[in-house]
N, C-alpha and C. Protein backbone atom coordinates (compact mmCIF):
# COMPACT_ATOMS: atom_id res chain seq x y z
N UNK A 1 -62.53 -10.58 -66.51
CA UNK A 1 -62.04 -11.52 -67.50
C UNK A 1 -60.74 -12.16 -66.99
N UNK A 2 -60.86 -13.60 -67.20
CA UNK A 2 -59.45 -14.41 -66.66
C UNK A 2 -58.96 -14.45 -67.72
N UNK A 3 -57.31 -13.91 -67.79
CA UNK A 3 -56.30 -14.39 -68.90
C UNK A 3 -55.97 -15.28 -68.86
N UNK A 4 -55.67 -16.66 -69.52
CA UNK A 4 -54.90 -17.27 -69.27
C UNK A 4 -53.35 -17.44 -70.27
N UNK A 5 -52.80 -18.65 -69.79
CA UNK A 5 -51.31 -19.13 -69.96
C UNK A 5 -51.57 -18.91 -71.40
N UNK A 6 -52.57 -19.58 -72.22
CA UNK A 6 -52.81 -20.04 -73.78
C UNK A 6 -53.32 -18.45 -74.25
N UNK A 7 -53.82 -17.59 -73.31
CA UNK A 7 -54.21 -16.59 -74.27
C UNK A 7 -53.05 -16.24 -74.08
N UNK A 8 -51.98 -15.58 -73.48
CA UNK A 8 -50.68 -14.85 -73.68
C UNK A 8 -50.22 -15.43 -74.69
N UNK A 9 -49.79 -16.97 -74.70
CA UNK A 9 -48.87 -17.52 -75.70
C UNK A 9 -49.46 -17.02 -76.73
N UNK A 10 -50.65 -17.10 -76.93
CA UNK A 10 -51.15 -16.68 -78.20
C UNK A 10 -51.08 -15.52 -79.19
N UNK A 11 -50.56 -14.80 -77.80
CA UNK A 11 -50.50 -12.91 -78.89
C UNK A 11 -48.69 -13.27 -79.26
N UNK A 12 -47.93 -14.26 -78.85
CA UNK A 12 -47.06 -14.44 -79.54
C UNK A 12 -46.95 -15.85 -81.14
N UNK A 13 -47.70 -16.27 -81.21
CA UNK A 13 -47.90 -16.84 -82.33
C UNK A 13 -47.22 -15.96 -83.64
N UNK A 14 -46.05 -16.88 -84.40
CA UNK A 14 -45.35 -16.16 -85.38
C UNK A 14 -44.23 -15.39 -84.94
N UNK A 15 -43.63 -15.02 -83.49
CA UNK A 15 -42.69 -14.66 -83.56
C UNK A 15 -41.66 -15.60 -83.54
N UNK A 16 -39.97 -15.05 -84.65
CA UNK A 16 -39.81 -16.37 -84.86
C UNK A 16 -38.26 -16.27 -84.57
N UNK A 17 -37.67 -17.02 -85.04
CA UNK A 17 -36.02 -16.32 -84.85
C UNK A 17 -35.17 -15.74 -86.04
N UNK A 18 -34.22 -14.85 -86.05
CA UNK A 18 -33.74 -14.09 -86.98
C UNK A 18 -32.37 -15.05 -87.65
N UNK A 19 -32.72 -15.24 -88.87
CA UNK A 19 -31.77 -15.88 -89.31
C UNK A 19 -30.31 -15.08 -89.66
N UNK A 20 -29.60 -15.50 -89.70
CA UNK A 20 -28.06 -15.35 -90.09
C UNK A 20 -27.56 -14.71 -88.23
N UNK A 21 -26.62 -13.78 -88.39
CA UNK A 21 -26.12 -13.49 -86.73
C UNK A 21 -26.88 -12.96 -86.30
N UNK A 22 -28.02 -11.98 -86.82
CA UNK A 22 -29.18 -11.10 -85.76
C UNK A 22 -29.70 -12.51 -85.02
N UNK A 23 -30.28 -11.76 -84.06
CA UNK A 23 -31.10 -12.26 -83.17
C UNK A 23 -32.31 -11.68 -82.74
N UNK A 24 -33.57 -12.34 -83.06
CA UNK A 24 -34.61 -11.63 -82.27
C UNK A 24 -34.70 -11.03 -81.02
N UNK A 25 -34.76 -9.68 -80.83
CA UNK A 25 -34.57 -9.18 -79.31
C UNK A 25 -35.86 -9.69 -78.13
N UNK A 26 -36.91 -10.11 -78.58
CA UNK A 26 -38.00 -10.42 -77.88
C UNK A 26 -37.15 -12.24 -77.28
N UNK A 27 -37.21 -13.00 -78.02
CA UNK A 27 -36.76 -14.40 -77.77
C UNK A 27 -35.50 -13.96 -77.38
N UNK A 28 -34.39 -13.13 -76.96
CA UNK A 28 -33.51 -13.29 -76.12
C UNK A 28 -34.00 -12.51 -74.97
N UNK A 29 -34.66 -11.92 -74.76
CA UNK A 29 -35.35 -11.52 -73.04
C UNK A 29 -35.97 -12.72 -72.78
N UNK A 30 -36.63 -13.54 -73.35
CA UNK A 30 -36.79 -14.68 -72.62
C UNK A 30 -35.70 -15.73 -72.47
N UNK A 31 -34.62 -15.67 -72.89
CA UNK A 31 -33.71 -16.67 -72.89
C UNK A 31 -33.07 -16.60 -71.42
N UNK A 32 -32.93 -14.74 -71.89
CA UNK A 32 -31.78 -14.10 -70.33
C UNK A 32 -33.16 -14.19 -69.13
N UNK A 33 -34.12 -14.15 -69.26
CA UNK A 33 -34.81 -13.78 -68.03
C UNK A 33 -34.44 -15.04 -66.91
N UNK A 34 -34.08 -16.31 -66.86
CA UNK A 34 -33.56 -16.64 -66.25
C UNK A 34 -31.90 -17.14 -66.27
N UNK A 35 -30.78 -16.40 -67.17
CA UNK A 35 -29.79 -17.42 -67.19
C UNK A 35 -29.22 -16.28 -67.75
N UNK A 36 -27.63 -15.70 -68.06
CA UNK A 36 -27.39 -14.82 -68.82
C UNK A 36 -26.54 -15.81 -70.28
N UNK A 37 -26.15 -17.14 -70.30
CA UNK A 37 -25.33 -17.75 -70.98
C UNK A 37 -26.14 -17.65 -72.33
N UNK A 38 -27.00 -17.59 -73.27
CA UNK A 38 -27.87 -17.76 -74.12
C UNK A 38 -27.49 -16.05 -75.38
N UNK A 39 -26.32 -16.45 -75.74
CA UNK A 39 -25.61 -14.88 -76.97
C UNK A 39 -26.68 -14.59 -78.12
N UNK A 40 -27.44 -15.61 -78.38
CA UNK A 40 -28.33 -15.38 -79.80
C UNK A 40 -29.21 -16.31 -79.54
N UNK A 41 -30.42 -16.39 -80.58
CA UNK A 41 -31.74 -17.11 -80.68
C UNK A 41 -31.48 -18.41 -81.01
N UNK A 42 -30.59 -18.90 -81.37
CA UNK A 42 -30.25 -19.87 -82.33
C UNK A 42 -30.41 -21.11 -80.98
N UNK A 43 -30.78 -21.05 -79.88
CA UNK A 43 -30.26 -22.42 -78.93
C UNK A 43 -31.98 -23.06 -78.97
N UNK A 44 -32.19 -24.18 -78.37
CA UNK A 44 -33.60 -24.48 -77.82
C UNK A 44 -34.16 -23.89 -76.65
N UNK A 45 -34.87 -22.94 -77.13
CA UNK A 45 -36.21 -21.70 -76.42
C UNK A 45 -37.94 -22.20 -76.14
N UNK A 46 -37.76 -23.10 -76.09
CA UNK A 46 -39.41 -23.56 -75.95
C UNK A 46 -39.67 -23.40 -74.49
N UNK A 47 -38.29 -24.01 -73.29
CA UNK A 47 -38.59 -23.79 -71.89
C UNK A 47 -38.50 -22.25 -71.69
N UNK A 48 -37.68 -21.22 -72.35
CA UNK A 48 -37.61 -19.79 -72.19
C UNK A 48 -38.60 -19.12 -72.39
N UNK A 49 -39.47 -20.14 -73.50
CA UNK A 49 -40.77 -18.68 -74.04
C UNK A 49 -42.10 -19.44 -73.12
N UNK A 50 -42.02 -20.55 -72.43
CA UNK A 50 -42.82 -20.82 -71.38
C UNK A 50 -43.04 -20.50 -70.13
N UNK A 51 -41.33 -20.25 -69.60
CA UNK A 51 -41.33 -19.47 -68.46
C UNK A 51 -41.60 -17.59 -68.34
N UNK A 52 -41.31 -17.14 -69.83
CA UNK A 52 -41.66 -16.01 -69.99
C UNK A 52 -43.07 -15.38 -69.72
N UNK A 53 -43.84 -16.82 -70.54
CA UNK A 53 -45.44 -16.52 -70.52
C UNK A 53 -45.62 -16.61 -68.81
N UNK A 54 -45.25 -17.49 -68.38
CA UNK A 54 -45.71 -18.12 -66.41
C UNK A 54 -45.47 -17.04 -65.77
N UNK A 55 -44.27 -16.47 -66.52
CA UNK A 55 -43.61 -15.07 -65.80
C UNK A 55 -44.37 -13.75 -65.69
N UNK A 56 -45.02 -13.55 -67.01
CA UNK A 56 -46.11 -12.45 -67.32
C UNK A 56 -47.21 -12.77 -66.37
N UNK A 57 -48.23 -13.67 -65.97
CA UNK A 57 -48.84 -14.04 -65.18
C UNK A 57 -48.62 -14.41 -63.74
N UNK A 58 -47.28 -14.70 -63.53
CA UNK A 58 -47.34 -14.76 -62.07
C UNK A 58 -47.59 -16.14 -61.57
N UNK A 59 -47.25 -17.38 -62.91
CA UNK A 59 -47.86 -18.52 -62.45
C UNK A 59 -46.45 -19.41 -61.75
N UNK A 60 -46.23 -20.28 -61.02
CA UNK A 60 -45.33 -21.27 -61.18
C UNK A 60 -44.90 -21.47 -62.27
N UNK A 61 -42.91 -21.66 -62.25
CA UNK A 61 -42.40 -21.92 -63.03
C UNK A 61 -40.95 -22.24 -63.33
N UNK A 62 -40.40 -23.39 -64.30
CA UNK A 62 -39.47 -24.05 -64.03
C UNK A 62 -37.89 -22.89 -64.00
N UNK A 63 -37.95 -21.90 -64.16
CA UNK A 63 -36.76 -21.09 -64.16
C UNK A 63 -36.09 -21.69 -64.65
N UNK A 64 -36.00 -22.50 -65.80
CA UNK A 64 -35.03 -23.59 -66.50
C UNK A 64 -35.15 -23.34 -67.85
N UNK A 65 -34.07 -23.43 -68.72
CA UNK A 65 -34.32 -23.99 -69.56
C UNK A 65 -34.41 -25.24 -70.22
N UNK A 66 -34.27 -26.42 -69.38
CA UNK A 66 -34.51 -27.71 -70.11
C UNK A 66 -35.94 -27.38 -69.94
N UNK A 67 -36.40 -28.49 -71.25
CA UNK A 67 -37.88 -28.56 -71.40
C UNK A 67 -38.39 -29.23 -70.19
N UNK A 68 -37.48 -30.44 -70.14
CA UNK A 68 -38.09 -31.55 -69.08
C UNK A 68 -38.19 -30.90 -67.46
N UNK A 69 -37.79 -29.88 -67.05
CA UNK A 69 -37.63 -29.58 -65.48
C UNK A 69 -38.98 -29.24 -65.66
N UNK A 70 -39.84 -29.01 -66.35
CA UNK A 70 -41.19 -28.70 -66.26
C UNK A 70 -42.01 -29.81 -65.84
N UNK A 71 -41.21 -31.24 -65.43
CA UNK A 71 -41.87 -32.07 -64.97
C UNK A 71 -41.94 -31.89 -63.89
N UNK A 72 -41.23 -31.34 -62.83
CA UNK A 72 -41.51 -30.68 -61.71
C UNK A 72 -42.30 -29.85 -61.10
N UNK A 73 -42.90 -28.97 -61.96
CA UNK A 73 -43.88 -27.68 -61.47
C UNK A 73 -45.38 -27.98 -61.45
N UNK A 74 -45.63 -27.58 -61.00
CA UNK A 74 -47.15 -27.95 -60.60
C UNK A 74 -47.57 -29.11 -60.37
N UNK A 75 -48.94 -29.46 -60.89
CA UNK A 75 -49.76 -31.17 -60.54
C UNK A 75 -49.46 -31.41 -61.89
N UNK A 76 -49.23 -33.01 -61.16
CA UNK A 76 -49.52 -33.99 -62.41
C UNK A 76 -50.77 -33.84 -63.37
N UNK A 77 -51.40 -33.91 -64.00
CA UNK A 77 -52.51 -34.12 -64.79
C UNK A 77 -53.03 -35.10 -66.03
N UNK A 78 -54.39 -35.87 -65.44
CA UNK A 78 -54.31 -37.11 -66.64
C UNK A 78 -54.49 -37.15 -67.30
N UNK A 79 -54.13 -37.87 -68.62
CA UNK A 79 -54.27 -37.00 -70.24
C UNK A 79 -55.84 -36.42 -70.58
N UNK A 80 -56.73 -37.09 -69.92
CA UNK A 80 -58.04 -37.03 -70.21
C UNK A 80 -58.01 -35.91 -69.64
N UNK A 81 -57.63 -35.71 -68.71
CA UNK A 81 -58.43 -34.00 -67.73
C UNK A 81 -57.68 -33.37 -68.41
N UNK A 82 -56.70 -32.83 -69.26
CA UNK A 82 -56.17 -31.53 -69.85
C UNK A 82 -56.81 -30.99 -70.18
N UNK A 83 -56.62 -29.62 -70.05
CA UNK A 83 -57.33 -28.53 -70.55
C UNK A 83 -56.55 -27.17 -71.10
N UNK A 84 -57.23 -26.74 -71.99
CA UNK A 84 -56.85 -26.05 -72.96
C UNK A 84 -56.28 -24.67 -72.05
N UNK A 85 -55.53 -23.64 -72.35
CA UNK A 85 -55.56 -23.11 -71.43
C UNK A 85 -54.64 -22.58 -70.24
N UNK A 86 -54.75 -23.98 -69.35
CA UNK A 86 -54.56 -24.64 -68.40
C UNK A 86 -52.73 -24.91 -68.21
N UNK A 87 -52.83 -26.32 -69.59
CA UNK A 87 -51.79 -27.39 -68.97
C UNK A 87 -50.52 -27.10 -69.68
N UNK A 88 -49.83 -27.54 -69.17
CA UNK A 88 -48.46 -27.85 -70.01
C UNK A 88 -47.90 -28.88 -70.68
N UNK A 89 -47.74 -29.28 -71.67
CA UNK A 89 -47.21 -30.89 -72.32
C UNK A 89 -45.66 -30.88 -72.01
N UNK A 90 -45.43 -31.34 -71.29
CA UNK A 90 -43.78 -31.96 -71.74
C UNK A 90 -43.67 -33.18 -72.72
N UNK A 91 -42.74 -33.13 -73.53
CA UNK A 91 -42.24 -34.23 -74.62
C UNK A 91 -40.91 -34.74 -74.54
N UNK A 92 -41.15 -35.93 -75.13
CA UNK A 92 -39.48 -36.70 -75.57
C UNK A 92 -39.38 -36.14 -76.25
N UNK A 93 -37.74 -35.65 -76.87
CA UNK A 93 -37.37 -35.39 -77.95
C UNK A 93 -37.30 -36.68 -79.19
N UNK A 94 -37.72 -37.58 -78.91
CA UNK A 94 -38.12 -38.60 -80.30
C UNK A 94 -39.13 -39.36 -79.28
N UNK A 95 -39.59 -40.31 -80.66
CA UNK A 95 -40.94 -41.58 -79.85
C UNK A 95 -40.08 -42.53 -78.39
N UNK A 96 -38.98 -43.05 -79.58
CA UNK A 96 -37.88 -43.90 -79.44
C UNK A 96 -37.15 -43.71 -78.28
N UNK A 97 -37.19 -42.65 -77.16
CA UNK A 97 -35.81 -42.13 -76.56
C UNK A 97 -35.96 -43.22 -75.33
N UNK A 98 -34.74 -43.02 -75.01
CA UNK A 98 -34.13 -44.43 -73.93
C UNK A 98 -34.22 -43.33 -72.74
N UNK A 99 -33.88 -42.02 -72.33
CA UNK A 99 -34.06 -41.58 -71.46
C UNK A 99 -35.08 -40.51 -71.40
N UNK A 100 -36.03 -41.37 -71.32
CA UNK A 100 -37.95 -41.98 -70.76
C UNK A 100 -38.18 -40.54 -69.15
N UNK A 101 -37.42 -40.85 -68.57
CA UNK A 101 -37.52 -40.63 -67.27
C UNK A 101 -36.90 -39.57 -66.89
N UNK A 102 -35.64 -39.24 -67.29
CA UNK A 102 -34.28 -38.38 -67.57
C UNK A 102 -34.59 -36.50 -67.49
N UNK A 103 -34.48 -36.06 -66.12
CA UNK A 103 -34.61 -34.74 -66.04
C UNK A 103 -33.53 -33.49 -66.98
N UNK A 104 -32.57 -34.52 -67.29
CA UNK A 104 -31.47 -33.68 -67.73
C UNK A 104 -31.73 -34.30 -69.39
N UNK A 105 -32.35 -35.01 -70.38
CA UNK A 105 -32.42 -35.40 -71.01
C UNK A 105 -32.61 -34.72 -72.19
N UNK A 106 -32.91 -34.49 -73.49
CA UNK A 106 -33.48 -33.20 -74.11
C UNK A 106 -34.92 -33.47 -74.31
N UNK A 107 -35.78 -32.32 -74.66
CA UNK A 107 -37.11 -32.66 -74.83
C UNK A 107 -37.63 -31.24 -74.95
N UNK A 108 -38.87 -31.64 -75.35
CA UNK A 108 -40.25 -30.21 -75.39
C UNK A 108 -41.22 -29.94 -74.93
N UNK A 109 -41.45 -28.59 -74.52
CA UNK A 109 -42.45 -28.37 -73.86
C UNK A 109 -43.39 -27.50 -74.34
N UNK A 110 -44.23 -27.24 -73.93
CA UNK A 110 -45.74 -25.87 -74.77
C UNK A 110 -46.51 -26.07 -73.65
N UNK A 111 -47.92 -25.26 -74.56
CA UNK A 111 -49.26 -25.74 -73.69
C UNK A 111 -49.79 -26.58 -74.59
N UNK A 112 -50.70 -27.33 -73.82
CA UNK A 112 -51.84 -28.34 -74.32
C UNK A 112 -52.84 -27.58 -75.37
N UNK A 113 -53.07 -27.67 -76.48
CA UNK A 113 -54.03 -27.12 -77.41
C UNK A 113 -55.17 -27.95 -78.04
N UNK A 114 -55.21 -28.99 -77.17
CA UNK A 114 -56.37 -30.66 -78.03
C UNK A 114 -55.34 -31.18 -78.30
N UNK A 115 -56.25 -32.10 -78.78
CA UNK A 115 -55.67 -33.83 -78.92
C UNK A 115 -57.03 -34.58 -79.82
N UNK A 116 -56.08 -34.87 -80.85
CA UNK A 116 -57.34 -35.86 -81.48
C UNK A 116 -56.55 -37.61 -81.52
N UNK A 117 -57.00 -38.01 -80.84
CA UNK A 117 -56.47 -39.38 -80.99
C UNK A 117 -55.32 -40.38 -80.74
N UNK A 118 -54.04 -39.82 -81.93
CA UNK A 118 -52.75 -40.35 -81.43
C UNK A 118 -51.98 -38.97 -81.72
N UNK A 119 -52.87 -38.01 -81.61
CA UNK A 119 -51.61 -36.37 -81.66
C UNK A 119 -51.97 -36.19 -80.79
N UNK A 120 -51.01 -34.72 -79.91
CA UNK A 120 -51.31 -33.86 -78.94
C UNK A 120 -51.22 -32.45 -79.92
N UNK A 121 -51.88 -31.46 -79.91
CA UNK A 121 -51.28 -30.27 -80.46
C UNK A 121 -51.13 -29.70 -79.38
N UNK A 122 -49.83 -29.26 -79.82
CA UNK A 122 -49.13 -28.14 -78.63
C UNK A 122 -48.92 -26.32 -78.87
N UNK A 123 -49.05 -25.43 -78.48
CA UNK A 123 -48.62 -24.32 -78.62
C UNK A 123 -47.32 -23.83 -77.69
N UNK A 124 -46.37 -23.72 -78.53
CA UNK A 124 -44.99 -23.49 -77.98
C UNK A 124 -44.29 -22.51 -79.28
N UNK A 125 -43.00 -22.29 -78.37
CA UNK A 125 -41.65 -21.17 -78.63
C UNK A 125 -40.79 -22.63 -79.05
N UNK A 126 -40.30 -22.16 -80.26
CA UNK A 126 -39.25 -22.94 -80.70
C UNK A 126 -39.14 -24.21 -81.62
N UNK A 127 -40.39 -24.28 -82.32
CA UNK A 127 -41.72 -25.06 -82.94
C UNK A 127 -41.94 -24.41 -84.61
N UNK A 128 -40.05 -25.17 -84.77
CA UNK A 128 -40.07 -24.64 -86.47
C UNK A 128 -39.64 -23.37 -86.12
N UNK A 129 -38.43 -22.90 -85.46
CA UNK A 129 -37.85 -21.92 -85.40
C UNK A 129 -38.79 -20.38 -84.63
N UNK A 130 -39.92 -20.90 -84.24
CA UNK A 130 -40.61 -19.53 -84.57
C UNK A 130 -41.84 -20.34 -83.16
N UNK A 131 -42.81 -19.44 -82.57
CA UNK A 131 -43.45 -19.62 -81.58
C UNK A 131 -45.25 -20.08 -82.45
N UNK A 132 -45.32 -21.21 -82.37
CA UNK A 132 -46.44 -21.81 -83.71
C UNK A 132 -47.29 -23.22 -82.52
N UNK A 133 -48.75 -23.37 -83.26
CA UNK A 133 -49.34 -24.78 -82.94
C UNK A 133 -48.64 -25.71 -83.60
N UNK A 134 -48.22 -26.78 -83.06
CA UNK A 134 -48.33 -27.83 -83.74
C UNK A 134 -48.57 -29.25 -83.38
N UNK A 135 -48.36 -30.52 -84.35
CA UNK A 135 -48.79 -31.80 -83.84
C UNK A 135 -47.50 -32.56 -83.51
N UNK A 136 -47.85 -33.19 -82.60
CA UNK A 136 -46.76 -34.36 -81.92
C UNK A 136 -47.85 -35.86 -81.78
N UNK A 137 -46.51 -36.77 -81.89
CA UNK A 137 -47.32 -38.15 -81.94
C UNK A 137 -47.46 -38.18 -80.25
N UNK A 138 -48.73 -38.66 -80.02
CA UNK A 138 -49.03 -38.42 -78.07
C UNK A 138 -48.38 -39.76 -77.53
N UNK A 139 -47.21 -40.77 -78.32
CA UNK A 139 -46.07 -41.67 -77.89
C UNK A 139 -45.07 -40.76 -77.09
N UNK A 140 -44.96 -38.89 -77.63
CA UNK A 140 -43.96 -38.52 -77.20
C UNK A 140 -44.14 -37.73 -76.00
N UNK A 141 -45.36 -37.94 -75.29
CA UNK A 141 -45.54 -37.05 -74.34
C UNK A 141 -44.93 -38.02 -73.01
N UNK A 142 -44.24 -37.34 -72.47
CA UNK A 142 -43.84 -37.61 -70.92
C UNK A 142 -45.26 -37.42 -69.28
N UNK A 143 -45.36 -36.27 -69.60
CA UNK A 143 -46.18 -35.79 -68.58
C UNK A 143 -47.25 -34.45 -68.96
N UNK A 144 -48.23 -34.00 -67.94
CA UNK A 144 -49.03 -32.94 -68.23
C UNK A 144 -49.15 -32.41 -67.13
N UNK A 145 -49.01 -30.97 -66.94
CA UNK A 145 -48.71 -30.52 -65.57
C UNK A 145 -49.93 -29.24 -65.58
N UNK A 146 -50.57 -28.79 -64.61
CA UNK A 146 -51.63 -27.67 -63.87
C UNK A 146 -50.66 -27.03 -63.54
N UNK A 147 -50.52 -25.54 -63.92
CA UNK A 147 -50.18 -25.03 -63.03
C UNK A 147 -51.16 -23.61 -62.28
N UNK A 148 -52.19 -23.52 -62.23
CA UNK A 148 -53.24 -23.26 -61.17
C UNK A 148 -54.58 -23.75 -62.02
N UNK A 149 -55.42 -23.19 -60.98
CA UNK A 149 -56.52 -24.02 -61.51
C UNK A 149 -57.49 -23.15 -61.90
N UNK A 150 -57.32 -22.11 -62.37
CA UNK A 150 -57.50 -20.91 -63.11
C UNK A 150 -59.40 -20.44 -62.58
């Protein structure tokens, strides 16, 4: 049996962050696993709980926490060939953003979960506080990246 990227993320679905000063201890091992600066849950974790999952598997991965350095890792991929699974979505942080291109820019990342039309659904860390599917307008996607070909 092949695991993949989307089944790991998946046994984390619902973990979320601890409100007031606690901090979830699971979402800060992924924060520190690459960086020690990250004191509590409270920062943007979507690149932390992606590299965590890449990390459990052994796949390529941005050792970053910006969302966007995930435009770097692996193959490009064209919206049509995504696969479930598989890919990674990077996002603008709005439809609107002027820095389009911008590695240092803010933004989001997950895996690819379908697409009907003008959404992408994504499965990501940090998605309403807590590691959840959800929909994005597919204006805000930047790129779609392989990272093996499973």
């Amino acid at each position: 049996m092949n695991v993949t990227l989307h089944d790991i993320a998946n046994r984390f679905i619902g973990m979320s962050e601890v409100k007031g000063s606690a901090s979830n201890p699971g979402i800060l091992a992924m924060l520190k696993l690459d960086g020690d600066w990250p004191e509590d849950d409270a920062v943007p974790w979507c690149s932390a709980a992606l590299n965590y999952w890449a990390w459990l598997l052994r796949l390529p991965r941005s050792k970053s926490l910006r969302a966007r350095s995930w435009l770097a890792v692996g193959r490009a991929i064209a919206d049509a060939e995504a696969r479930v699974g598989f890919d990674v979505v990077i996002l603008k942080q709005h439809i609107d953003d002027p820095d389009a291109h911008s590695l240092d820019a803010r933004g989001h990342v997950g895996l690819y979960s379908g697409g009907f039309a003008q959404t992408i659904h994504v499965l990501g860390g940090n998605q309403g506080d807590r590691v959840s599917v959800a929909p994005f307008p597919f204006e805000r996607v930047l790129g779609i990246r392989r990272l093996s070909e499973g």
